[in-house]
N, C-alpha and C. Protein backbone atom coordinates (compact mmCIF):
# COMPACT_ATOMS: atom_id res chain seq x y z
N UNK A 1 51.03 100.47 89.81
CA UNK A 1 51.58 99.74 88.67
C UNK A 1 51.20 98.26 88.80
N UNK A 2 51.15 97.87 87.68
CA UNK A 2 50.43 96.29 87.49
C UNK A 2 51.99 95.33 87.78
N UNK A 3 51.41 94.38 88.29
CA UNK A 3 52.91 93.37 88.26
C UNK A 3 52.43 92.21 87.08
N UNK A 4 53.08 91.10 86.66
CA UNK A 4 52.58 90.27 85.73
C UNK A 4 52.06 89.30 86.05
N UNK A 5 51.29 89.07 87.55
CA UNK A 5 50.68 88.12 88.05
C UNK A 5 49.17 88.68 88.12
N UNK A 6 49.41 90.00 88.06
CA UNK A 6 47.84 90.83 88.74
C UNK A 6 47.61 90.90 86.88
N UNK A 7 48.39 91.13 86.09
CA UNK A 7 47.80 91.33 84.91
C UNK A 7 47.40 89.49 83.97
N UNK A 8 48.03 88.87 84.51
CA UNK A 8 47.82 87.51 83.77
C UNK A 8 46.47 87.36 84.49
N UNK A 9 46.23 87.78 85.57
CA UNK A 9 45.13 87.26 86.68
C UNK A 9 43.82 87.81 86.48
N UNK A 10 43.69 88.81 85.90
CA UNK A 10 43.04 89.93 85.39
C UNK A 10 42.20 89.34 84.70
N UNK A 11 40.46 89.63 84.84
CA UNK A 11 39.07 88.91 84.00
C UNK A 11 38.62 89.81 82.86
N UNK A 12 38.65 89.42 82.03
CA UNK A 12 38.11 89.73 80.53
C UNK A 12 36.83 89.04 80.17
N UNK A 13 36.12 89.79 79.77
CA UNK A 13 34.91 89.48 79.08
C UNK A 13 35.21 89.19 77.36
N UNK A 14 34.62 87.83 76.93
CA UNK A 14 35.13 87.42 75.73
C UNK A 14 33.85 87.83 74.70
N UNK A 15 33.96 87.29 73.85
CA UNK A 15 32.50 87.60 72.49
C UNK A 15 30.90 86.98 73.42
N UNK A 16 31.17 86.01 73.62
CA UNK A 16 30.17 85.46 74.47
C UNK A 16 29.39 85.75 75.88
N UNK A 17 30.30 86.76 76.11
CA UNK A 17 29.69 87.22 77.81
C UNK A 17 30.06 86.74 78.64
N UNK A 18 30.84 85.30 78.90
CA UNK A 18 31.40 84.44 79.49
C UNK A 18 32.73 85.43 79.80
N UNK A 19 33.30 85.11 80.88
CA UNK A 19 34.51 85.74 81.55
C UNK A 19 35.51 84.43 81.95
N UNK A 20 36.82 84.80 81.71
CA UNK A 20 37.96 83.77 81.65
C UNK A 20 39.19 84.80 81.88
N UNK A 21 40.37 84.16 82.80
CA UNK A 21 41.24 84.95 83.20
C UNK A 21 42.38 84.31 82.16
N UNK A 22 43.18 85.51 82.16
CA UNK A 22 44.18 85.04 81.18
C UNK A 22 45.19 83.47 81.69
N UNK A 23 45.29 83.29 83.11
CA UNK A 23 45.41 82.29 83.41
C UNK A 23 45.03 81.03 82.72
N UNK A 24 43.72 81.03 82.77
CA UNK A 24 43.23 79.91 81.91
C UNK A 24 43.03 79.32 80.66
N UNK A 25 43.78 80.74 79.85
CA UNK A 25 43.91 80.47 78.69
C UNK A 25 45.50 80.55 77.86
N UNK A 26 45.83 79.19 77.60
CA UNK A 26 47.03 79.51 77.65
C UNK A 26 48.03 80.09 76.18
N UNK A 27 47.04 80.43 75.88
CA UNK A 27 47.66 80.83 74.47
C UNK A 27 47.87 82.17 74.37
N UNK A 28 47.26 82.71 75.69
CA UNK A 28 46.96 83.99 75.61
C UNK A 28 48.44 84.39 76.39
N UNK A 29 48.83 83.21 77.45
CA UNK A 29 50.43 83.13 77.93
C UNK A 29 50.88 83.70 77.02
N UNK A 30 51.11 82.64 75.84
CA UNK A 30 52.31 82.82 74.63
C UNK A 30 52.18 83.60 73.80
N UNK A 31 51.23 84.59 73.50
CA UNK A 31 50.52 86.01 73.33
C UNK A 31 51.71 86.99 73.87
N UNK A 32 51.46 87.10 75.54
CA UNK A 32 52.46 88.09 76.10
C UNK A 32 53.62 87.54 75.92
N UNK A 33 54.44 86.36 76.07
CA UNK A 33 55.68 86.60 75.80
C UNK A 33 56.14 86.56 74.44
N UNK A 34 55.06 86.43 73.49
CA UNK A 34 55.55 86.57 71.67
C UNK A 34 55.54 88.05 71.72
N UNK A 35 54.72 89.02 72.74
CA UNK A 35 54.84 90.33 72.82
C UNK A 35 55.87 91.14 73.17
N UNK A 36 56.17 90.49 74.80
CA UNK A 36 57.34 90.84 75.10
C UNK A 36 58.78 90.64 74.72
N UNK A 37 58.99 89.61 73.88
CA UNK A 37 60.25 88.84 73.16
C UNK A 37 60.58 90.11 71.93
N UNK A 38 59.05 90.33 71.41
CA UNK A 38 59.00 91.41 70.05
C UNK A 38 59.33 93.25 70.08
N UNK A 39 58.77 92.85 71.75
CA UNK A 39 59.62 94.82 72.38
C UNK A 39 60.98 94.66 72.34
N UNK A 40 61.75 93.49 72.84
CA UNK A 40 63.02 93.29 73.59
C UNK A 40 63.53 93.58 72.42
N UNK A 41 63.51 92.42 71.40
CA UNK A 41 64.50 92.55 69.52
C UNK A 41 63.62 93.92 69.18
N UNK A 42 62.49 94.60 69.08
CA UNK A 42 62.42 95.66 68.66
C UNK A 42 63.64 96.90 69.28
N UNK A 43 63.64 97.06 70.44
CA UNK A 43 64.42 98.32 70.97
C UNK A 43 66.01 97.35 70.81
N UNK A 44 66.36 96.40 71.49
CA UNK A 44 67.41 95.70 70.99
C UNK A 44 68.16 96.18 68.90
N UNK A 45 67.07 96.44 68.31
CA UNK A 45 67.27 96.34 67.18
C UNK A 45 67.09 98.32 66.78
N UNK A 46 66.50 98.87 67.46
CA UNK A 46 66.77 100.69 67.46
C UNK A 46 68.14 100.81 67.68
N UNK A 47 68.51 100.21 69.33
CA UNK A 47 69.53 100.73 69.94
C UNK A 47 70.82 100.65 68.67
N UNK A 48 70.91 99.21 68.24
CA UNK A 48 71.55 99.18 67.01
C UNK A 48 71.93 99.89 66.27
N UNK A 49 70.62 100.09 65.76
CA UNK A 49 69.97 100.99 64.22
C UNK A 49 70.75 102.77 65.06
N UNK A 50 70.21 103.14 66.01
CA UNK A 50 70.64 104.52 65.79
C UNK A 50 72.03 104.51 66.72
N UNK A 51 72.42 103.71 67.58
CA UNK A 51 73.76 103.64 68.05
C UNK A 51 75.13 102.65 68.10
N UNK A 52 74.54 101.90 66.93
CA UNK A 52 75.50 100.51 66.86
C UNK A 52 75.82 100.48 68.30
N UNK A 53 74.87 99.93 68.89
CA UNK A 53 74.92 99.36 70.54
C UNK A 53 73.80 98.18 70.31
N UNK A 54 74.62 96.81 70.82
CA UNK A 54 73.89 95.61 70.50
C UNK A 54 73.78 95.43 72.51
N UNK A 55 72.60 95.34 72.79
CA UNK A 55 72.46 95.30 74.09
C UNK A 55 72.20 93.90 74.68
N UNK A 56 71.71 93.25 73.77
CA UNK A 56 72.16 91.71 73.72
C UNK A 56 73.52 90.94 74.24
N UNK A 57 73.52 91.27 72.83
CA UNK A 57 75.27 90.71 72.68
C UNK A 57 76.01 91.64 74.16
N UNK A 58 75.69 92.48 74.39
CA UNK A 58 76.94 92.93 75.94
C UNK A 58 75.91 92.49 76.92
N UNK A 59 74.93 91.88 77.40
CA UNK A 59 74.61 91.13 78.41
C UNK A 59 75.11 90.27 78.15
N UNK A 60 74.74 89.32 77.20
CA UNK A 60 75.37 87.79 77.42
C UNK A 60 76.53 87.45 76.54
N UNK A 61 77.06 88.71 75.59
CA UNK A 61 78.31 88.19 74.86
C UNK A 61 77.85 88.17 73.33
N UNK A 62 78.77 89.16 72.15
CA UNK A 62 78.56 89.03 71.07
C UNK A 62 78.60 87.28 70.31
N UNK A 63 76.94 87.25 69.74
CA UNK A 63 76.67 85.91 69.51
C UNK A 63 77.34 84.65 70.09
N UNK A 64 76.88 84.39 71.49
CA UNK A 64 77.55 83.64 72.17
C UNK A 64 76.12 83.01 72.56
N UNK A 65 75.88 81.83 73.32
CA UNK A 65 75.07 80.81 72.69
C UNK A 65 73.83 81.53 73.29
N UNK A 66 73.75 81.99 74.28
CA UNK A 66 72.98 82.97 75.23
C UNK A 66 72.27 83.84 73.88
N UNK A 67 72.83 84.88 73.57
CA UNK A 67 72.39 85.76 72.67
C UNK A 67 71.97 85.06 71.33
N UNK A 68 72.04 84.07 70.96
CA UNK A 68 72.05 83.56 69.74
C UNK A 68 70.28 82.74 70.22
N UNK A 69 70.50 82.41 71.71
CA UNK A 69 69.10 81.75 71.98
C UNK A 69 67.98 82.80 72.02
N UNK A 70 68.30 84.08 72.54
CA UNK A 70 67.64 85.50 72.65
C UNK A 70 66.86 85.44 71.05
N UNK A 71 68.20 85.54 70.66
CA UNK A 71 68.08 86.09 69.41
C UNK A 71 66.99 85.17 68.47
N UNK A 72 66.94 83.75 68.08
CA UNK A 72 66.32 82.70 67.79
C UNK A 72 64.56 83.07 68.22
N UNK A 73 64.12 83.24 69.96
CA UNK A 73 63.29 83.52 70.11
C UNK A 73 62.33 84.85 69.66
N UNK A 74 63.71 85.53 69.84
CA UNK A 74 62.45 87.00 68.65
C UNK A 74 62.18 86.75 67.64
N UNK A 75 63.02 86.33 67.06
CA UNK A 75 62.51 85.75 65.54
C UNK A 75 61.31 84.90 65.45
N UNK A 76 61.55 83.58 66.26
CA UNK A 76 59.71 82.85 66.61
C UNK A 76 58.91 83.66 66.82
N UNK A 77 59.02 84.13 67.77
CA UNK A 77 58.01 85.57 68.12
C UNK A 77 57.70 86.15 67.07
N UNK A 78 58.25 86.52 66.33
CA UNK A 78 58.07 87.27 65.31
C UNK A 78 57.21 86.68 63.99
N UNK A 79 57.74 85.22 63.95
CA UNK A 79 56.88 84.70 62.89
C UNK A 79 55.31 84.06 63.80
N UNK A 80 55.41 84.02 64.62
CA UNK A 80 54.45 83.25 65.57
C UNK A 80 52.93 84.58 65.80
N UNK A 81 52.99 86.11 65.63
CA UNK A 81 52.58 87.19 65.75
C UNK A 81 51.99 87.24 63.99
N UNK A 82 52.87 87.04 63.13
CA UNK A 82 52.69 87.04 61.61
C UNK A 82 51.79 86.19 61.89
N UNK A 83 52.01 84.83 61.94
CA UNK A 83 51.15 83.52 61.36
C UNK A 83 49.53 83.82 62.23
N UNK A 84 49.83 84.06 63.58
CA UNK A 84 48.69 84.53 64.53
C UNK A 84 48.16 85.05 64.69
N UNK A 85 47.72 86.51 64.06
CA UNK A 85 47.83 87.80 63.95
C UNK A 85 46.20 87.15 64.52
N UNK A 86 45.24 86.80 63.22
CA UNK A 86 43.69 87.18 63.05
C UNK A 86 43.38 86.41 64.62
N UNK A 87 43.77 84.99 64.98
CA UNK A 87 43.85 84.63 66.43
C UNK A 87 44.15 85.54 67.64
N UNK A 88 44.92 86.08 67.58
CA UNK A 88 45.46 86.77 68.76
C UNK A 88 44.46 87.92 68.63
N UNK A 89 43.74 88.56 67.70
CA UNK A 89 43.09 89.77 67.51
C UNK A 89 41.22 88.78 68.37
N UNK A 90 41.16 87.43 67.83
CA UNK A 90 39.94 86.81 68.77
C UNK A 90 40.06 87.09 69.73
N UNK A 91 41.21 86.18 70.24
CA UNK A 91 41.59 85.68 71.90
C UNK A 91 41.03 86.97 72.67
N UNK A 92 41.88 88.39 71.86
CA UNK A 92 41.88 89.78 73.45
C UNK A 92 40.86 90.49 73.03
N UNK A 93 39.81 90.12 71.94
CA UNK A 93 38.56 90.82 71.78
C UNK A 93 37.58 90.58 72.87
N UNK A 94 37.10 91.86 73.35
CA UNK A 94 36.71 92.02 74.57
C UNK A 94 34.85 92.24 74.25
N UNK A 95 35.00 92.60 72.81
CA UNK A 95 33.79 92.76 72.10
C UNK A 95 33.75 92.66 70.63
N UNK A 96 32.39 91.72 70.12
CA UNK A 96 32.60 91.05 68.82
C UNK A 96 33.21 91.80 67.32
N UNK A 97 34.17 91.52 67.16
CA UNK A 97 35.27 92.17 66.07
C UNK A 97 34.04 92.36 64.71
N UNK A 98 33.83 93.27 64.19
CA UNK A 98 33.19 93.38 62.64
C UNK A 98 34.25 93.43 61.56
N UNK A 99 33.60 93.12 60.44
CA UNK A 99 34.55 92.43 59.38
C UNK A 99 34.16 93.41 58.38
N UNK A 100 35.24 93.30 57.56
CA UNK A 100 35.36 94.51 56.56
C UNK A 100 34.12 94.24 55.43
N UNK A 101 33.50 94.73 54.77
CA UNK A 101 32.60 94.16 53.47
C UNK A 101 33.51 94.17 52.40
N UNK A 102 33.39 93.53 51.39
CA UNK A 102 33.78 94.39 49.76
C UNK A 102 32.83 94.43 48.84
């Protein structure tokens, strides 16, 4: 199993042939945690949906400043993935993306 040092550490080949570790690129940081923030409120937001169980709110307390900061960041995440989408699809292209015709 990968830990998140061996996977941030990890060399990718970009459009160019040139190789860069996610280390060095730091957008590609805020990539994984706009990712990981977006699993957490995703299943956070099932558990809800099919068991009115807020798993949030009982770690740190129904909307208490903790959960309300949780909560704030999925949402960035969330618009930050929207606004980023065609970027973030560059950054982890490992080989040159083709474009639709019309």
């Amino acid at each position: 199993m990968l830990d998140g040092d061996t996977i941030l550490g990890q060399v990718l080949d970009n459009k160019e042939g040139d190789t860069e570790t996610i280390a060095e690129d730091p957008m590609k940081k805020i990539d994984i945690i706009a990712a990981v923030l977006l699993v957490v409120g995703g299943l956070n937001w099932g558990l809800v949906g099919i068991t009115e169980y807020d798993l949030v709110g009982t770690l740190f307390g129904p909307m208490s400043g903790l959960s309300r900061i949780v909560y704030v960041l999925v949402g960035l995440a969330g618009v930050y993935q929207a606004i980023q989408w065609r970027g973030i699809q560059r950054r982890w292209a490992t080989v040159p993306m083709r474009t639709a015709r019309v």
